[in-house]
Protein backbone atom coordinates (compact mmCIF):
# COMPACT_ATOMS: atom_id res chain seq x y z
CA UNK A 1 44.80 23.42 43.83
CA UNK A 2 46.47 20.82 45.34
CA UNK A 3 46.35 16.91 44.44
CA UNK A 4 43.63 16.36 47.97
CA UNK A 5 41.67 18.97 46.48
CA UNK A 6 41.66 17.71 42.72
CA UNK A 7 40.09 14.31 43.88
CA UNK A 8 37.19 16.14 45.80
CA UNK A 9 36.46 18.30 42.69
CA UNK A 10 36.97 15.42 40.43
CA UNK A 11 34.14 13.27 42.94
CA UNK A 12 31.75 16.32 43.31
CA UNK A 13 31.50 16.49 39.43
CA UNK A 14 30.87 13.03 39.19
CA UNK A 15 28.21 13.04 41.50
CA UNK A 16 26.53 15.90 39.58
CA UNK A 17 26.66 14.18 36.94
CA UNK A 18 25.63 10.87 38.16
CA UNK A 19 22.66 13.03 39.33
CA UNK A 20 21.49 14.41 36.18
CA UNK A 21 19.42 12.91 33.70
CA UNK A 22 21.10 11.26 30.70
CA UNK A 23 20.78 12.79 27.41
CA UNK A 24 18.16 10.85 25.42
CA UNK A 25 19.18 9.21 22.28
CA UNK A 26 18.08 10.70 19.17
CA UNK A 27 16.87 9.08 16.07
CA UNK A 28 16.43 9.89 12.41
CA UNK A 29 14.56 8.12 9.71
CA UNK A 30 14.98 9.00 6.12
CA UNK A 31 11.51 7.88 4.43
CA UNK A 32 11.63 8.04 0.60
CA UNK A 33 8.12 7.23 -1.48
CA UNK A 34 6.69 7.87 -5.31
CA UNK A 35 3.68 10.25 -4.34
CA UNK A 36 4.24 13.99 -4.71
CA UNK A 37 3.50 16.37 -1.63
CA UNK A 38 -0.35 17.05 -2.70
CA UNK A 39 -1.15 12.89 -2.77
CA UNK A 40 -2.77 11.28 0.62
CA UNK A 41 0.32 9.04 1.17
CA UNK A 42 2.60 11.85 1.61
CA UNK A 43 -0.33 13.81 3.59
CA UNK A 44 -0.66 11.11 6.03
CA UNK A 45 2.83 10.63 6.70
CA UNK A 46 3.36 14.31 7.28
CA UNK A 47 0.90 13.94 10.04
CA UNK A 48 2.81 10.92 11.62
CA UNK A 49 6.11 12.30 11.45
CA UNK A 50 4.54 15.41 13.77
CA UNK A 51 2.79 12.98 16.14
CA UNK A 52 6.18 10.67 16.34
CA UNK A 53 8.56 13.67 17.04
CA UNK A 54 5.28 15.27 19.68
CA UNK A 55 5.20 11.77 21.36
CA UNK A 56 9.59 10.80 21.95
CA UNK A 57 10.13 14.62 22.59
CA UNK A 58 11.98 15.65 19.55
CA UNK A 59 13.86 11.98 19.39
CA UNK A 60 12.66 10.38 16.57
CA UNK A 61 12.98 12.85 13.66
CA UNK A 62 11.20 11.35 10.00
CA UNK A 63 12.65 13.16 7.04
CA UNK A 64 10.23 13.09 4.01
CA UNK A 65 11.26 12.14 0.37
CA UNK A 66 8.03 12.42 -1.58
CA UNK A 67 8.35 12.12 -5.51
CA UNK A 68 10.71 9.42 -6.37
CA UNK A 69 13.31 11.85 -4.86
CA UNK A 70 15.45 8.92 -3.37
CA UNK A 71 15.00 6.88 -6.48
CA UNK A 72 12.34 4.64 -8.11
CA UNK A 73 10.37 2.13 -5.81
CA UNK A 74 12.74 -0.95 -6.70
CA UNK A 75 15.95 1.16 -5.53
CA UNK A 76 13.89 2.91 -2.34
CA UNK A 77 12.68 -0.80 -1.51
CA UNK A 78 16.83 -2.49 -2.01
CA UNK A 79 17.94 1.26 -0.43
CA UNK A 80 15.70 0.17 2.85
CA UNK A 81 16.28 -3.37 2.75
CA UNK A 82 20.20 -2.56 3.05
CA UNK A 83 20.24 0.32 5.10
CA UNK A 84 20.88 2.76 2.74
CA UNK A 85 17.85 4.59 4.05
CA UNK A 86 15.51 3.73 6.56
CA UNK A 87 11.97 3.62 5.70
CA UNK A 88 10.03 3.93 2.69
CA UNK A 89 6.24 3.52 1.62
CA UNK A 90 5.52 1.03 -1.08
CA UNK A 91 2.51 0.28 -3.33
CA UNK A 92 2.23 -3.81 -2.96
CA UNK A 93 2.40 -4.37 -6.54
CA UNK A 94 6.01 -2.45 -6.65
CA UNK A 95 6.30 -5.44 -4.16
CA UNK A 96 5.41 -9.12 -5.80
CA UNK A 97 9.33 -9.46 -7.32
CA UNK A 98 10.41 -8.64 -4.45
CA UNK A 99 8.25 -11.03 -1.96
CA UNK A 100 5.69 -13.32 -3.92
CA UNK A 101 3.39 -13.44 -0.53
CA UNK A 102 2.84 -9.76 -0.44
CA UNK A 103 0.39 -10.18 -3.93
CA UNK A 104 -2.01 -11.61 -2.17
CA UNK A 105 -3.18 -8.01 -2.51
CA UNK A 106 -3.22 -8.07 -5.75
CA UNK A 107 -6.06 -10.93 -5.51
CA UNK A 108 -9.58 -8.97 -6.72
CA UNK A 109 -12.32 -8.44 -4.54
CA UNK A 110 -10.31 -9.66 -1.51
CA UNK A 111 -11.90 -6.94 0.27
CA UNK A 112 -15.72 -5.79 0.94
CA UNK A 113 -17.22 -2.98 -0.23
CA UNK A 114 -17.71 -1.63 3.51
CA UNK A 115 -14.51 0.17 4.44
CA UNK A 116 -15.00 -0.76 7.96
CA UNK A 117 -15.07 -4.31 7.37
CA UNK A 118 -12.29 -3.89 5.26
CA UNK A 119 -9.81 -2.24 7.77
CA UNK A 120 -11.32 -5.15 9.94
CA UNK A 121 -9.16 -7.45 7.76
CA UNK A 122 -6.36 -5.33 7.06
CA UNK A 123 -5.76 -5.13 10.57
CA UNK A 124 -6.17 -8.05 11.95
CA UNK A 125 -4.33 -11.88 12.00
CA UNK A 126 -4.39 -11.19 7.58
CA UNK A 127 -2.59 -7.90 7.76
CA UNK A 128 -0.16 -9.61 10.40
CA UNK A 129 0.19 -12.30 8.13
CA UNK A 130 1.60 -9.98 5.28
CA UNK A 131 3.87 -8.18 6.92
CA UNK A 132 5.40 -10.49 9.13
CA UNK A 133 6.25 -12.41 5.26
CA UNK A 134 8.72 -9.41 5.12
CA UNK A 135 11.01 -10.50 7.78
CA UNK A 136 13.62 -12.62 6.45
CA UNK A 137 14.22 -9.30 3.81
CA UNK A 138 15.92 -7.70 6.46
CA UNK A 139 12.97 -5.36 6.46
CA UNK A 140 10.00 -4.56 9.23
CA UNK A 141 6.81 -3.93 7.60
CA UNK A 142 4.87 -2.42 10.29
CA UNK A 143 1.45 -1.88 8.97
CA UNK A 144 -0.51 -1.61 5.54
CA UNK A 145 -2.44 1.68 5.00
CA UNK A 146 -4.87 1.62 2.08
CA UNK A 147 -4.73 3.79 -1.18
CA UNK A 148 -7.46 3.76 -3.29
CA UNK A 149 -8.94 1.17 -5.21
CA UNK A 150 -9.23 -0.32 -8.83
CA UNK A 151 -12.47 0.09 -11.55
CA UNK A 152 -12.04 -0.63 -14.88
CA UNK A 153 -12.89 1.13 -18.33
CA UNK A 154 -13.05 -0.35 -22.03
CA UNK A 155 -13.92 0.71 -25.38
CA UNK A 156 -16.30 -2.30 -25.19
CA UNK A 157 -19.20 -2.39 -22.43
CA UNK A 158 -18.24 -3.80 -19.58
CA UNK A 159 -21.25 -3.42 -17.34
CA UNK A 160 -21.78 -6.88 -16.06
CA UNK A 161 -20.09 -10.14 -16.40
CA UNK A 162 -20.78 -11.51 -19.98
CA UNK A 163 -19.38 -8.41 -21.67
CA UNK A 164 -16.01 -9.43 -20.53
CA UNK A 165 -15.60 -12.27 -22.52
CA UNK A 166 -13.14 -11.65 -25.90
CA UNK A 167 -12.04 -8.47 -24.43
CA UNK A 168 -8.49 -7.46 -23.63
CA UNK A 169 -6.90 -5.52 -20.97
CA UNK A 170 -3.51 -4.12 -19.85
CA UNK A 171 -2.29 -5.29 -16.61
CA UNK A 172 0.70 -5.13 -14.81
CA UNK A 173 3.29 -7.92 -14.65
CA UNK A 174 1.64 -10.37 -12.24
CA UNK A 175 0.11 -13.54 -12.71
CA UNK A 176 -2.24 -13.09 -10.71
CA UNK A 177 -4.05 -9.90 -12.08
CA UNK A 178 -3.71 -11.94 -15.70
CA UNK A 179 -5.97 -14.52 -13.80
CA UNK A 180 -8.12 -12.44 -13.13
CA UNK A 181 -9.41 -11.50 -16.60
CA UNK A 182 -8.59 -15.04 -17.58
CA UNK A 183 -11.31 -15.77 -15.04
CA UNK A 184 -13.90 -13.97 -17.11
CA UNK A 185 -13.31 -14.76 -20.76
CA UNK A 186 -10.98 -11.56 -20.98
CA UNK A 187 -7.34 -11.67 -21.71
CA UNK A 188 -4.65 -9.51 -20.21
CA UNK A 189 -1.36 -7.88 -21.53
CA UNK A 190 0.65 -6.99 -19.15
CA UNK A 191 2.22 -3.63 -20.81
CA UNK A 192 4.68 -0.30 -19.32
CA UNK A 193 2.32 1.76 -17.66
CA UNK A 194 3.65 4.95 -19.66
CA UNK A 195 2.30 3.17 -23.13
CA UNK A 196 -1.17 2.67 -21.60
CA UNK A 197 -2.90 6.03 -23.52
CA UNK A 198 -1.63 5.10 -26.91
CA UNK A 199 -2.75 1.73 -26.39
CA UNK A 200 -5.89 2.05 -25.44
CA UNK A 201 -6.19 4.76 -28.18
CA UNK A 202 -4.99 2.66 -30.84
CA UNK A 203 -7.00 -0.56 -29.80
CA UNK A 204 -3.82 -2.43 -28.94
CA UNK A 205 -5.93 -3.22 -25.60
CA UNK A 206 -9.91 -2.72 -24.84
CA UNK A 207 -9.11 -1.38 -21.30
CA UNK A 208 -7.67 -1.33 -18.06
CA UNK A 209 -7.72 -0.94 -14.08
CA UNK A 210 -6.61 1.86 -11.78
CA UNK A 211 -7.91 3.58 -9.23
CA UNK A 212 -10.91 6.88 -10.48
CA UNK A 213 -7.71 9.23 -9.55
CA UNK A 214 -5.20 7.59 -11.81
CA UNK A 215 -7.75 7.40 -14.67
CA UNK A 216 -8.65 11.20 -14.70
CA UNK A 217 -5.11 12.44 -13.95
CA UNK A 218 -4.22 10.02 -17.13
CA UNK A 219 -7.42 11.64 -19.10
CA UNK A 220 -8.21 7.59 -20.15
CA UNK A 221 -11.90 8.88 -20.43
CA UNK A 222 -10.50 10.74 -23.34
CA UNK A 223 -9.75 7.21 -24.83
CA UNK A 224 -12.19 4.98 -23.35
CA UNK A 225 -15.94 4.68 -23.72
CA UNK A 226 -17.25 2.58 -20.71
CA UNK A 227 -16.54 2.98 -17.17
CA UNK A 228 -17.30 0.67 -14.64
CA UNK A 229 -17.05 1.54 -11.09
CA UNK A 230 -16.01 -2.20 -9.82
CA UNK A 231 -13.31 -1.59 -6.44
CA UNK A 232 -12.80 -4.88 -7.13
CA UNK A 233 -8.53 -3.90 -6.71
CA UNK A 234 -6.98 -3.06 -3.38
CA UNK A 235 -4.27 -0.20 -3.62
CA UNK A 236 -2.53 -1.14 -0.97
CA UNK A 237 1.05 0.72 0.46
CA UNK A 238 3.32 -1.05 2.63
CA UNK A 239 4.75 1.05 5.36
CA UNK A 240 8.97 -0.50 5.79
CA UNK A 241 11.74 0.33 8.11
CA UNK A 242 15.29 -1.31 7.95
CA UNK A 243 15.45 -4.18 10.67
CA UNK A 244 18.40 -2.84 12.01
CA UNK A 245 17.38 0.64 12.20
CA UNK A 246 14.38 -0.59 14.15
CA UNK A 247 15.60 -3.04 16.20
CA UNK A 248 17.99 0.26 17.51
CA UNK A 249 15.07 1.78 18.88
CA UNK A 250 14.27 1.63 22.55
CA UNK A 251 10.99 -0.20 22.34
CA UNK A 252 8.71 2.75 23.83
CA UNK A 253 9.97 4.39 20.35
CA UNK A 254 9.02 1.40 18.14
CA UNK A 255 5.58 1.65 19.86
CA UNK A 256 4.98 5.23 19.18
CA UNK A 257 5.66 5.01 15.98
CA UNK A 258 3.26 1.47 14.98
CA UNK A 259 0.58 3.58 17.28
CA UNK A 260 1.02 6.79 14.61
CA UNK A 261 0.77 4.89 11.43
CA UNK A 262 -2.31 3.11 12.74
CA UNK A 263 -4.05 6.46 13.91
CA UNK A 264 -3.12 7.89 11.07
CA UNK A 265 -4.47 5.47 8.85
CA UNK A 266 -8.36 6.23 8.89
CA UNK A 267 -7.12 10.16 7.87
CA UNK A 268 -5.24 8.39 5.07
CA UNK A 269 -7.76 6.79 3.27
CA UNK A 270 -10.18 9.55 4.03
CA UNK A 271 -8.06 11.98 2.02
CA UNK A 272 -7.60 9.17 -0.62
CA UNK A 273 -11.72 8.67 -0.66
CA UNK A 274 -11.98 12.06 -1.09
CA UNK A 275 -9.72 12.41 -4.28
CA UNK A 276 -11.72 9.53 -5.78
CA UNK A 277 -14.23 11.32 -5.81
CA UNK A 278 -13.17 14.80 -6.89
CA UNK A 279 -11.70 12.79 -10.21
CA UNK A 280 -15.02 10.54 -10.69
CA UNK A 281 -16.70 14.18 -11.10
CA UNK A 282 -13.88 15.01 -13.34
CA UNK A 283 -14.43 12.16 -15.73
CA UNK A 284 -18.30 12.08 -15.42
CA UNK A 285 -17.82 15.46 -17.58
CA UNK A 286 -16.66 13.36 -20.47
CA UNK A 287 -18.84 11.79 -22.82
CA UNK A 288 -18.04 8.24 -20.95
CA UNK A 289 -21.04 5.43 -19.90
CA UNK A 290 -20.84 5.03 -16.42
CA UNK A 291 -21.67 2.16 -14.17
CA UNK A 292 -21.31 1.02 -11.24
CA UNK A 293 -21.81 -2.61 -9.53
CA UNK A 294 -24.21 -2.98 -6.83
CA UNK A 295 -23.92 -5.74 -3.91
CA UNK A 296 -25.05 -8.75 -5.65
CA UNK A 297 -22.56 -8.02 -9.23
CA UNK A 298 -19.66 -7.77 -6.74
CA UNK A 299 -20.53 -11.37 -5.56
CA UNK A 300 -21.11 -12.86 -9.09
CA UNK A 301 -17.88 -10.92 -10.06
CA UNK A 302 -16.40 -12.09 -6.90
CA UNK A 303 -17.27 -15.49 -7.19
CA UNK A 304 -15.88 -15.72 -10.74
CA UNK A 305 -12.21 -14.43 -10.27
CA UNK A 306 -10.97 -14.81 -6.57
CA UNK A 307 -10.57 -18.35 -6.85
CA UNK A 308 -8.75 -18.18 -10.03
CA UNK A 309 -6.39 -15.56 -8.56
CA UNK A 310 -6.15 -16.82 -5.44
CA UNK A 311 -4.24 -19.87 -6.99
CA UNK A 312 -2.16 -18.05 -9.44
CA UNK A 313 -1.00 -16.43 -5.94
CA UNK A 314 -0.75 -19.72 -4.46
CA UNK A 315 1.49 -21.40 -7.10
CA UNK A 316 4.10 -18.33 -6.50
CA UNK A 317 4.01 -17.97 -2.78
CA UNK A 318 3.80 -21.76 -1.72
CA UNK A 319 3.94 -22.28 2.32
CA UNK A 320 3.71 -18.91 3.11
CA UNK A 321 1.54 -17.85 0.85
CA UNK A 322 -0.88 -20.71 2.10
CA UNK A 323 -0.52 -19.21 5.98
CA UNK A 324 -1.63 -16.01 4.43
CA UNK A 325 -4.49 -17.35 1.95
CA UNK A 326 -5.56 -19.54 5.37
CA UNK A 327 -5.59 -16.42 7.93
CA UNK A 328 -7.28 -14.23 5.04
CA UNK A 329 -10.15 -16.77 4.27
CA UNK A 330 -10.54 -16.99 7.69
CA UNK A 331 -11.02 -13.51 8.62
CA UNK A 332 -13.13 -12.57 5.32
CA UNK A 333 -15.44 -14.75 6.37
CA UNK A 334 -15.52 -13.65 10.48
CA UNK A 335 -16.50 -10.11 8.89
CA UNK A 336 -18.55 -10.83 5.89
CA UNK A 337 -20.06 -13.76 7.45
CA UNK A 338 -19.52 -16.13 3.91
């Protein structure tokens, strides 16, 4: 072919090409959390992963690390934050040393008992609030998606608010949940959670709070006497990508991907509701004393340790923990109408 023809080849190929639709970018998101692959958090992001890679066509890939398998939470949390990896899921506690304004959630009774209402809060200016506190990390918290709540057992009755008082009860290390029994005459140790059996067995504590799941899969009935079902503890999970990582993403991407988590959610907490009860049938087969606080118990209890709390959080978290207290007082009481 001669050097005339070469430049009309060259030119038809070009305008082929020009005429053809360009490859789309793909993306992949390595998402490490604690849960194992039978626990609602790792459930519910299976479900988004499928409706992410449905909704870009096969160009935004999640790849799931359930079980710790990309570390403990303080490595998966530093791994995101630097780009190691690009998303993990994160119980807020796992969260306070890392940004003080994110225990807010660790605040008791900061939501209702009505899970609508709640999600109401979560979701709105509050939940906006939290997450945009992650920002200057480097990180893009994207939404919060409820796991479970807290009740508490004792070897001491603990069925309303006088019984409380002398008592003692493992925390974790926060402030804020040390307020809380403070609040109420109790005191609080704040101890590994892996010594927790032998020390409620050998009455180096009275009791404790986790969520009905956590208690049976633990076998604390074994140990404890008294069960009251409280909620007054969110188990919250905060859903993180890398900034970077994010900000790569054409914003029809980032959009499918906030719109997943949020559908997702309800299914989430569903599955989680559904496991709390499964284990409070579990441990009602023990020889445990159940209760369970009705409307007006959760205010006295309410009234008695959010305030408390709420400024052990406050004294940590200083302007923007104030922002968050402010949008969160302010919404509670647009739901609950307090």
């Amino acid at each position: 072919m001669n050097r005339h023809g070469l430049i009309i080849t060259a030119a038809l190929c070009a305008v082929i090409a020009g005429a053809l639709p360009a490859a789309a970018q793909q993306f992949t998101a390595r998402i490490g959390h604690l849960e194992s692959e039978q626990q609602p958090r790792h459930k519910g992001l299976v479900m988004v992963a499928d409706l992410v890679n449905e909704r870009t066509d096969g160009n935004v890939k999640f790849e799931l690390f359930p079980a710790g398998q990309l570390g403990q939470a303080r490595e998966m949390n530093e791994g995101t934050q630097l780009g190691l990896i690009e998303g993990t899921v994160s119980p807020a506690a796992f969260l306070a040393g890392f940004n003080p304004a994110v225990s807010i959630l660790d605040v008791p009774f900061l939501y209702p008992a009505d899970r609508a209402q709640s999600d109401e809060i979560r979701s709105g200016a509050f939940g906006d609030a939290v997450l945009a506190s992650f920002a200057p990390l480097g990180l893009k918290a994207i939404t919060i998606w409820p796991n479970g709540r807290k009740s508490m057992t004792s070897n001491e009755e603990i069925a309303a608010l006088e019984n409380f008082s002398g008592q003692s009860f493992r925390v974790m290390d926060s402030q804020v949940l040390i307020e809380q029994f403070n609040a109420v005459g109790a005191s609080a140790i704040a101890l590994p959670f892996g010594e927790l059996y032998t020390a409620l067995q050998t009455g180096v504590v009275d009791g404790q709070e986790n969520a009905l799941d956590t208690i049976a899969t633990m076998k604390y009935q074994e140990v404890q006497d008294y069960l009251l079902i409280s909620e007054h503890g969110a188990n919250e999970d905060i859903v993180m990508f890398n900034q970077a990582w994010w900000d790569s993403l054409p914003p029809e991407y980032q959009a499918v991907i906030e719109d997943a988590f949020d559908e997702v959610r309800p299914q989430v907490e569903e599955l989680k509701e559904a496991a709390q009860a499964t284990a409070l049938e579990a441990i009602r087969a023990s020889d445990i004393t159940i209760n369970e606080l009705d409307e007006a118990q959760r205010a006295a209890f309410r009234e008695a340790m959010y305030g408390p709390s709420r400024d052990a959080y406050l004294a940590n978290a200083g302007d923007a923990g104030q922002g968050i207290v402010d949008a969160y007082e302010t919404a509670y009481d647009a739901v609950v109408g307090q």
